[in-house]
ModelCIF file with pLDDT and N, C-alpha, C, O atoms, coordinates in Angstrom:
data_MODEL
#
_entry.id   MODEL 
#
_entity.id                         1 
_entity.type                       polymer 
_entity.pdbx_number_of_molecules   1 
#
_entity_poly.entity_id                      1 
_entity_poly.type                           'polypeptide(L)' 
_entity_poly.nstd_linkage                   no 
_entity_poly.nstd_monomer                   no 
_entity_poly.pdbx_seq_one_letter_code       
;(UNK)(UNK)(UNK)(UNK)(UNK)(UNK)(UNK)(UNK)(UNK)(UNK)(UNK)(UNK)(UNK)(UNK)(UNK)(UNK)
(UNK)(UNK)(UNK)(UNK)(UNK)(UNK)(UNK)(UNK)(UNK)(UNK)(UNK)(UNK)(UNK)(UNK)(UNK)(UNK)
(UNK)(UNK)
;
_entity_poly.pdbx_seq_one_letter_code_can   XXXXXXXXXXXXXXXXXXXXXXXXXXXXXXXXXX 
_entity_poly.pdbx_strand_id                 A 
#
loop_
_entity_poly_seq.entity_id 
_entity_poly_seq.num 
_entity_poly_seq.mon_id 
_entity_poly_seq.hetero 
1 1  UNK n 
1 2  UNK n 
1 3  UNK n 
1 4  UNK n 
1 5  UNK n 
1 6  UNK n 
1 7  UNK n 
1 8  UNK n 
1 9  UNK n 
1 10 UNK n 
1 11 UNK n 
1 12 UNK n 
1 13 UNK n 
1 14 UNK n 
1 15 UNK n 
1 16 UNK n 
1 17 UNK n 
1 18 UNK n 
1 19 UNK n 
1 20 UNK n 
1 21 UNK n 
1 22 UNK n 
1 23 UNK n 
1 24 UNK n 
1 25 UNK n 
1 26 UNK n 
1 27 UNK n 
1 28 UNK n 
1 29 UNK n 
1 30 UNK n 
1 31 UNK n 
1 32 UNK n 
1 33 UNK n 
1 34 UNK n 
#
_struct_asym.id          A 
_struct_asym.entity_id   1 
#
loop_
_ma_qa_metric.id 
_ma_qa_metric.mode 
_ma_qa_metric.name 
_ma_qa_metric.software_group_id 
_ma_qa_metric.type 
1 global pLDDT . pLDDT 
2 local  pLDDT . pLDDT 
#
_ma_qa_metric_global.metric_id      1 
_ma_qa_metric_global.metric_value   77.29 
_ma_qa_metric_global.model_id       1 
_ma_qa_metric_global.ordinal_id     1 
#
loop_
_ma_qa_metric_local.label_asym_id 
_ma_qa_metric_local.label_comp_id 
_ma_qa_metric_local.label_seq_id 
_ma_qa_metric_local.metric_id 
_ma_qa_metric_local.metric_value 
_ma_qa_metric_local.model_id 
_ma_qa_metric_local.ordinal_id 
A UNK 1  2 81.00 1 1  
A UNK 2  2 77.00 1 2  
A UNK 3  2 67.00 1 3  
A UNK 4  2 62.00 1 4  
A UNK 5  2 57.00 1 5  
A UNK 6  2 58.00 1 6  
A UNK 7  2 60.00 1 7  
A UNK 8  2 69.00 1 8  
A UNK 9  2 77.00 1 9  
A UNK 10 2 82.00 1 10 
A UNK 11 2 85.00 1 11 
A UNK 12 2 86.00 1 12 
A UNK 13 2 87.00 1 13 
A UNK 14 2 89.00 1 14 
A UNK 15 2 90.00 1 15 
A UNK 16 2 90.00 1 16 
A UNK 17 2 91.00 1 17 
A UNK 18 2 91.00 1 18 
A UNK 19 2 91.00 1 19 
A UNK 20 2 90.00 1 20 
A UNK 21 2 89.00 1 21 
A UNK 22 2 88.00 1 22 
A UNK 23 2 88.00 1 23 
A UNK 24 2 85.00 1 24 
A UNK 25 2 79.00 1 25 
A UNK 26 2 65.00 1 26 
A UNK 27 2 58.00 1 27 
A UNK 28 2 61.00 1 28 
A UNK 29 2 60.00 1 29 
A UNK 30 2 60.00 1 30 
A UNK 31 2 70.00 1 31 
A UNK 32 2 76.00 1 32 
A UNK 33 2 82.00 1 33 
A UNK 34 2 87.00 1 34 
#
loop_
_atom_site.group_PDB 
_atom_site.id 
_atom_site.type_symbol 
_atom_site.label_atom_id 
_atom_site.label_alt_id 
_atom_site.label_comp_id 
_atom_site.label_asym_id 
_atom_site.label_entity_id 
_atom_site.label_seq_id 
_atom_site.pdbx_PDB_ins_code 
_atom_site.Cartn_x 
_atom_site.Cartn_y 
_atom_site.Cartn_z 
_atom_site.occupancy 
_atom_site.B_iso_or_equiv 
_atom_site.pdbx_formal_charge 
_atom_site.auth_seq_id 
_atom_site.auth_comp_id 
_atom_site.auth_asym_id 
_atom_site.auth_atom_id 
_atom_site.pdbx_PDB_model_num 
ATOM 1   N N  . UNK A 1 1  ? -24.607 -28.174 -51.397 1.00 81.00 ? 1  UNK A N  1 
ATOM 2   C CA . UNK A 1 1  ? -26.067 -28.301 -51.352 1.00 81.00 ? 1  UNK A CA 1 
ATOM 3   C C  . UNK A 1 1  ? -26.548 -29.521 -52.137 1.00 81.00 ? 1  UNK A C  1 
ATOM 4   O O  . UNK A 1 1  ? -27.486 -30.177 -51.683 1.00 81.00 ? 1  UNK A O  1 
ATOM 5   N N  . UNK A 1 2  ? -25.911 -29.898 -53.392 1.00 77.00 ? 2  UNK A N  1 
ATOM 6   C CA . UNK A 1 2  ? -26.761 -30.884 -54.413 1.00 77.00 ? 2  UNK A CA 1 
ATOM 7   C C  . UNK A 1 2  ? -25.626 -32.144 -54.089 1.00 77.00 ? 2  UNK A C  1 
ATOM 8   O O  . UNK A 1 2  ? -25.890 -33.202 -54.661 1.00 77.00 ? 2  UNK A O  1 
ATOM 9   N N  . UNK A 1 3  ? -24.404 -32.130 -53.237 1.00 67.00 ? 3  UNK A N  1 
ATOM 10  C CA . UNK A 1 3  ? -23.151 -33.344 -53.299 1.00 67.00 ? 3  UNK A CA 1 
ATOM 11  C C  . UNK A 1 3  ? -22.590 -33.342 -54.201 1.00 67.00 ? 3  UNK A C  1 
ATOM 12  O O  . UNK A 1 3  ? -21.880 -34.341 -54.317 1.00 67.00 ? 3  UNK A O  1 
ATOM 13  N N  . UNK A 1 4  ? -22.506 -32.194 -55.513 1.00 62.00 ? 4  UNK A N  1 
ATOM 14  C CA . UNK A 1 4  ? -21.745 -32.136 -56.971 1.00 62.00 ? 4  UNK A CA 1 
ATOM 15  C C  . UNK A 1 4  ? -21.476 -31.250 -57.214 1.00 62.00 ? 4  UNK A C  1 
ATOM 16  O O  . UNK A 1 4  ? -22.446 -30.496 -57.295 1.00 62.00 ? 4  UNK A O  1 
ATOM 17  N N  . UNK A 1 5  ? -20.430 -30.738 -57.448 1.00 57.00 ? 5  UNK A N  1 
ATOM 18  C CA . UNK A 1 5  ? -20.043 -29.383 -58.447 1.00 57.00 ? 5  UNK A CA 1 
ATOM 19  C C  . UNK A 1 5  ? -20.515 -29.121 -59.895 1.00 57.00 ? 5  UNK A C  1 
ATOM 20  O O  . UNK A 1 5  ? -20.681 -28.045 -60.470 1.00 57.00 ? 5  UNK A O  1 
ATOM 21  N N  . UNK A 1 6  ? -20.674 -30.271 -60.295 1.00 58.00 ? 6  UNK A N  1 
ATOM 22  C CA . UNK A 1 6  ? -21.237 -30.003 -61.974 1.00 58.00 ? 6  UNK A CA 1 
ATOM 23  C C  . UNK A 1 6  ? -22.422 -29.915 -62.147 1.00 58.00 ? 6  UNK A C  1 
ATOM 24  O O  . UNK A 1 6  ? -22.979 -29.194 -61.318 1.00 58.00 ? 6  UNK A O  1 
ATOM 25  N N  . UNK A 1 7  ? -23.147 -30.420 -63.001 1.00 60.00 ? 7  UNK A N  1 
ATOM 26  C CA . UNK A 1 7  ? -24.346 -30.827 -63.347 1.00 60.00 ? 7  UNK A CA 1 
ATOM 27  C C  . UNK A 1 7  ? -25.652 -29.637 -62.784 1.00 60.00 ? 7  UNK A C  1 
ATOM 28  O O  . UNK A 1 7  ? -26.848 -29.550 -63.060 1.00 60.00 ? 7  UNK A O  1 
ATOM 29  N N  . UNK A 1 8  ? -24.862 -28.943 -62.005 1.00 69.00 ? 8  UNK A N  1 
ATOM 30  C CA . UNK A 1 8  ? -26.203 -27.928 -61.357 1.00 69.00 ? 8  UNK A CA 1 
ATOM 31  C C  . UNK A 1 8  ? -25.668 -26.534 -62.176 1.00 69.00 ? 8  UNK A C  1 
ATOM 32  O O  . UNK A 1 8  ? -24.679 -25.812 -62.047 1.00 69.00 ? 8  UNK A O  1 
ATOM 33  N N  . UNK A 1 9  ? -26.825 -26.540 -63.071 1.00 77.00 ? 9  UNK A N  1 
ATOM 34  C CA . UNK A 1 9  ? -26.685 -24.878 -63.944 1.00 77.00 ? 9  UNK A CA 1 
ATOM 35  C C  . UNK A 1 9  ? -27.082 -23.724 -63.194 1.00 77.00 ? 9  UNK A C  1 
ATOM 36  O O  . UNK A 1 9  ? -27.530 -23.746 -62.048 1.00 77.00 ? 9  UNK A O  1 
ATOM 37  N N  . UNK A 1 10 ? -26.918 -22.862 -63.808 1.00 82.00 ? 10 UNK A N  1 
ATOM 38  C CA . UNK A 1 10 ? -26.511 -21.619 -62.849 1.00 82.00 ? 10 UNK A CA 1 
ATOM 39  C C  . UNK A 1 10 ? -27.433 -20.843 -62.994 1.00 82.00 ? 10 UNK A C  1 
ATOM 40  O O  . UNK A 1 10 ? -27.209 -19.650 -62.793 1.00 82.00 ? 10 UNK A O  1 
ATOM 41  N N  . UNK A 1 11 ? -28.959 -21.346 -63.448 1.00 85.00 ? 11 UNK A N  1 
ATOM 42  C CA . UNK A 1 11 ? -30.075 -20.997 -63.494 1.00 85.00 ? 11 UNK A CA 1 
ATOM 43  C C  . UNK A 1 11 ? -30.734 -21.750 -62.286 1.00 85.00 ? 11 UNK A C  1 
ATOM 44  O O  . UNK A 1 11 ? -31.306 -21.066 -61.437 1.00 85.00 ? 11 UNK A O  1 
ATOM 45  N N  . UNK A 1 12 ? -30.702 -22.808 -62.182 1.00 86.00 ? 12 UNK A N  1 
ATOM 46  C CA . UNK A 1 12 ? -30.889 -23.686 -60.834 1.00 86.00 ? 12 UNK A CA 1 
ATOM 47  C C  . UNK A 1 12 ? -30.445 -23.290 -59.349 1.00 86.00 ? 12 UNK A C  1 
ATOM 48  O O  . UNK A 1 12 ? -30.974 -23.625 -58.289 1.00 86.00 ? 12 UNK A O  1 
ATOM 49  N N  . UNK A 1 13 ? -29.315 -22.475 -59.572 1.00 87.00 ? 13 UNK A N  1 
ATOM 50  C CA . UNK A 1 13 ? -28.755 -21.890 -58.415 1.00 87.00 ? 13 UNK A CA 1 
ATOM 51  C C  . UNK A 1 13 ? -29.600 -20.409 -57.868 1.00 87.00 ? 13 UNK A C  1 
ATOM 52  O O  . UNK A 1 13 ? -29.899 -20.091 -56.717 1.00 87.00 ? 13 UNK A O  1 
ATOM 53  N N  . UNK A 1 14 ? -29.898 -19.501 -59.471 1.00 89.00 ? 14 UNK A N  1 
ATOM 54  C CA . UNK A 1 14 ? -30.520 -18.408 -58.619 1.00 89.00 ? 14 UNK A CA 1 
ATOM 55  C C  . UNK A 1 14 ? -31.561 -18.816 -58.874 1.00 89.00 ? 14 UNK A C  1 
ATOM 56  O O  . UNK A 1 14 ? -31.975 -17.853 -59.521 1.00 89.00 ? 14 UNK A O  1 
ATOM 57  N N  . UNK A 1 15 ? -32.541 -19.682 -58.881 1.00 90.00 ? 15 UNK A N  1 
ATOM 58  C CA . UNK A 1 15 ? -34.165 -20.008 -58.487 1.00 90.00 ? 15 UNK A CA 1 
ATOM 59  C C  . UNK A 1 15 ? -33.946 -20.160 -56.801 1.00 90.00 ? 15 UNK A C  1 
ATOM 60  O O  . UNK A 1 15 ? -34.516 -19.611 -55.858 1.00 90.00 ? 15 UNK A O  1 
ATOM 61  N N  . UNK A 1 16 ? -32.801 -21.210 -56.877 1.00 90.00 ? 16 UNK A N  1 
ATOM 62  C CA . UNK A 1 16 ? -32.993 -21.248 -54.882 1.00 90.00 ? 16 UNK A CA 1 
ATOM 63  C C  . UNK A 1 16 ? -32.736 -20.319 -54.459 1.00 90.00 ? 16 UNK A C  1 
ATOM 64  O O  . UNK A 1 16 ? -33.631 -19.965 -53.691 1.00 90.00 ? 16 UNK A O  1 
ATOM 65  N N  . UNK A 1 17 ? -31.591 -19.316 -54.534 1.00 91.00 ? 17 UNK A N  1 
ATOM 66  C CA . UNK A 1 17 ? -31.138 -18.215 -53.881 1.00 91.00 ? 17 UNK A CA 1 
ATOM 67  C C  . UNK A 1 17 ? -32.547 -17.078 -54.151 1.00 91.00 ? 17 UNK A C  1 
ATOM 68  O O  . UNK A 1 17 ? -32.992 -16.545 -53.134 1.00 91.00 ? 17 UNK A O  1 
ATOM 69  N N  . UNK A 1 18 ? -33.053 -16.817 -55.181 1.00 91.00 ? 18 UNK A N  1 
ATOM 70  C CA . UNK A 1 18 ? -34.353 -16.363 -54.987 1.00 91.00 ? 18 UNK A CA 1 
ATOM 71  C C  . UNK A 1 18 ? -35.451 -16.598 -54.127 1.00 91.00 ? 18 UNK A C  1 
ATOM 72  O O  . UNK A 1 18 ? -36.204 -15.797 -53.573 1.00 91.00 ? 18 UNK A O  1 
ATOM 73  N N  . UNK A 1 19 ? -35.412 -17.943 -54.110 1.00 91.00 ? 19 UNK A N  1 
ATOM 74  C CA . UNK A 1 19 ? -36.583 -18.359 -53.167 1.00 91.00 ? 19 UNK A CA 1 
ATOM 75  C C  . UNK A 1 19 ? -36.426 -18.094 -51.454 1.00 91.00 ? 19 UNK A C  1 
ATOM 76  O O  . UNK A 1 19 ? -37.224 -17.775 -50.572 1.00 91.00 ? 19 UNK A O  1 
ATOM 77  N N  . UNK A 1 20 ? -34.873 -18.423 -51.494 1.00 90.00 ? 20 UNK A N  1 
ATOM 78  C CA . UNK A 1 20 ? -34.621 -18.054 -50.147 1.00 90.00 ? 20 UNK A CA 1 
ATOM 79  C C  . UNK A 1 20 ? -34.331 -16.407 -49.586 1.00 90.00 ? 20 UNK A C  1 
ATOM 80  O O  . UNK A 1 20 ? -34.243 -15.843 -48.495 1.00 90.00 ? 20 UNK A O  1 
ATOM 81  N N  . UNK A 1 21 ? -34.263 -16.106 -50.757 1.00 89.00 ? 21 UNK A N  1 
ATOM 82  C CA . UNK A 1 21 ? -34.529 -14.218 -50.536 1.00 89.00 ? 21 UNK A CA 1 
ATOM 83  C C  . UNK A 1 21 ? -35.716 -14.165 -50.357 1.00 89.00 ? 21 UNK A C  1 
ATOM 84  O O  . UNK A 1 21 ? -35.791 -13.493 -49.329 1.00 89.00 ? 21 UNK A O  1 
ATOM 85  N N  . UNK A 1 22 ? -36.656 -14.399 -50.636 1.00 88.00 ? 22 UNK A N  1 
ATOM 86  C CA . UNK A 1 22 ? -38.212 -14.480 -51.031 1.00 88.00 ? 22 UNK A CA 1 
ATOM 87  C C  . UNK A 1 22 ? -38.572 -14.861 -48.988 1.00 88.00 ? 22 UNK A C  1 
ATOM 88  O O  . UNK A 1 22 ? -38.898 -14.237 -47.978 1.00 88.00 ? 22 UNK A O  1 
ATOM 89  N N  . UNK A 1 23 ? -38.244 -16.196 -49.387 1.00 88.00 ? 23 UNK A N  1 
ATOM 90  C CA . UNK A 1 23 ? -38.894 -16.228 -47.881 1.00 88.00 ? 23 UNK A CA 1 
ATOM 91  C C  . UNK A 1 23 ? -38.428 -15.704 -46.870 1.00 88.00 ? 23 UNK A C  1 
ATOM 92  O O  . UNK A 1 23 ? -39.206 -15.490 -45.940 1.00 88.00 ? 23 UNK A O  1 
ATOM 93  N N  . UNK A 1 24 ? -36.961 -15.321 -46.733 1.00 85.00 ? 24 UNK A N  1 
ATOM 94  C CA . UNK A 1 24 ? -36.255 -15.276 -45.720 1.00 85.00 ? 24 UNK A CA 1 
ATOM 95  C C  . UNK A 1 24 ? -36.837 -13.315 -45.615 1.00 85.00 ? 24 UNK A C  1 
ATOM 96  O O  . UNK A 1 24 ? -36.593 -12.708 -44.572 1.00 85.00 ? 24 UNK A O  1 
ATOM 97  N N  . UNK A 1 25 ? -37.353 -12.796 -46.449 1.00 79.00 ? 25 UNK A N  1 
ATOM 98  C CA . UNK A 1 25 ? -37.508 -11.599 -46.234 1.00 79.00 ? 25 UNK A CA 1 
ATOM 99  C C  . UNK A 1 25 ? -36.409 -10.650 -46.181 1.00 79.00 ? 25 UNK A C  1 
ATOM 100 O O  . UNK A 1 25 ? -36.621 -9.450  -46.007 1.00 79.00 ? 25 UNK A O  1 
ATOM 101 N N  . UNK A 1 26 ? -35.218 -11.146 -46.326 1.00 65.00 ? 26 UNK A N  1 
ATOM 102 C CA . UNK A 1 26 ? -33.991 -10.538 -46.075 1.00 65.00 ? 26 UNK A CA 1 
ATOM 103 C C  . UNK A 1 26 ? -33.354 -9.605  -46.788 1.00 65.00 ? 26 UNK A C  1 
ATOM 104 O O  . UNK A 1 26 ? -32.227 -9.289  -46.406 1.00 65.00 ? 26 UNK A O  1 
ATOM 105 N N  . UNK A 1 27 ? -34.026 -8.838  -48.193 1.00 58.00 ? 27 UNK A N  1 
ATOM 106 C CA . UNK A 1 27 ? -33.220 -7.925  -48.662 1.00 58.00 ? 27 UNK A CA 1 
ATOM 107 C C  . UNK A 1 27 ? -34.508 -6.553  -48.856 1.00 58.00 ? 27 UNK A C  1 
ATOM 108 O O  . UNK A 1 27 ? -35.042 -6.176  -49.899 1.00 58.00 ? 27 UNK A O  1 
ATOM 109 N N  . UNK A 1 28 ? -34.625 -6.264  -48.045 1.00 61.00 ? 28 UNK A N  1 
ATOM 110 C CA . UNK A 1 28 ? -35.708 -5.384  -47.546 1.00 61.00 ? 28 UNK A CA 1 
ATOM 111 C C  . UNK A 1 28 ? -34.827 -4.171  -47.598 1.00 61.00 ? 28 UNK A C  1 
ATOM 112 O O  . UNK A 1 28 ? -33.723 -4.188  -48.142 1.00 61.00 ? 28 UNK A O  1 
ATOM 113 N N  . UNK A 1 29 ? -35.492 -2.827  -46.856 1.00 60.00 ? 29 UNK A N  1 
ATOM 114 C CA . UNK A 1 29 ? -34.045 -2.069  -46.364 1.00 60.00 ? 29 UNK A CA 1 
ATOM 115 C C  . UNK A 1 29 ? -34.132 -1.789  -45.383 1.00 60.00 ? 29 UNK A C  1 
ATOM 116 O O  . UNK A 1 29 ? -33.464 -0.844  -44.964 1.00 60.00 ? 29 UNK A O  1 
ATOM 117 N N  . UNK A 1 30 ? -35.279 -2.707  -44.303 1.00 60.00 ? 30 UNK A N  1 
ATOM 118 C CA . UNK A 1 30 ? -34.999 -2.637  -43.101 1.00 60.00 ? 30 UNK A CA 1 
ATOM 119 C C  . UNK A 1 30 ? -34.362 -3.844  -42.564 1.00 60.00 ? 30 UNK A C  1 
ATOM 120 O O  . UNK A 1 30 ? -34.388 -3.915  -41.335 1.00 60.00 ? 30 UNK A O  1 
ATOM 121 N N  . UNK A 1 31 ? -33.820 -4.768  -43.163 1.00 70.00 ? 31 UNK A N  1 
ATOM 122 C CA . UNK A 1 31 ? -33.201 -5.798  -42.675 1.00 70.00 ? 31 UNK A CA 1 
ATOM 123 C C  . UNK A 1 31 ? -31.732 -5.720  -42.445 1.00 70.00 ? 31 UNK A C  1 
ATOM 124 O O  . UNK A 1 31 ? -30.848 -5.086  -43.020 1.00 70.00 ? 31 UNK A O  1 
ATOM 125 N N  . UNK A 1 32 ? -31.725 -6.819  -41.107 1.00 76.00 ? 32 UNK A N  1 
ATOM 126 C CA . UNK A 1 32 ? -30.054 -6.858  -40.659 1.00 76.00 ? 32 UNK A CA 1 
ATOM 127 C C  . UNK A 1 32 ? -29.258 -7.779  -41.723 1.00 76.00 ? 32 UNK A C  1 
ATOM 128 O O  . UNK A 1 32 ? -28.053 -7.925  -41.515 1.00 76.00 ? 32 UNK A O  1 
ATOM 129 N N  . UNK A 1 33 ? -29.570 -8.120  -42.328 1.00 82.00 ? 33 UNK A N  1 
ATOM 130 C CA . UNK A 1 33 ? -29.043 -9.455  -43.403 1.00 82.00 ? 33 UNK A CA 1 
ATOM 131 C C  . UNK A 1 33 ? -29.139 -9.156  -44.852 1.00 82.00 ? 33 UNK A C  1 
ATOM 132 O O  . UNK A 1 33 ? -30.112 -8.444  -45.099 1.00 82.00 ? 33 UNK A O  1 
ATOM 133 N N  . UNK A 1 34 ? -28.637 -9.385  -45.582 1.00 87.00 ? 34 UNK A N  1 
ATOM 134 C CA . UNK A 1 34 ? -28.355 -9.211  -47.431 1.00 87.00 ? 34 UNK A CA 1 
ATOM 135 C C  . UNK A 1 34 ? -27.912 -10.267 -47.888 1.00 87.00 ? 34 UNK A C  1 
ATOM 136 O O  . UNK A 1 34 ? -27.659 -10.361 -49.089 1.00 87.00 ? 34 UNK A O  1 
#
């Protein structure tokens, strides 16, 4: 995602993975996706 393995902290990682839970609507418990 960023072209680097380092430098991206692992607070940086679950803001996006949040956001994309967030929008994607996907951990509902009517959803096909988790």
């Amino acid at each position: 995602v960023w072209g680097r393995s380092t430098e991206v902290c692992k607070r940086t990682l679950e803001q996006h993975i949040y956001r994309l839970r967030r929008k994607l609507s996907i951990n509902s418990l009517d959803s096909q996706i988790r």
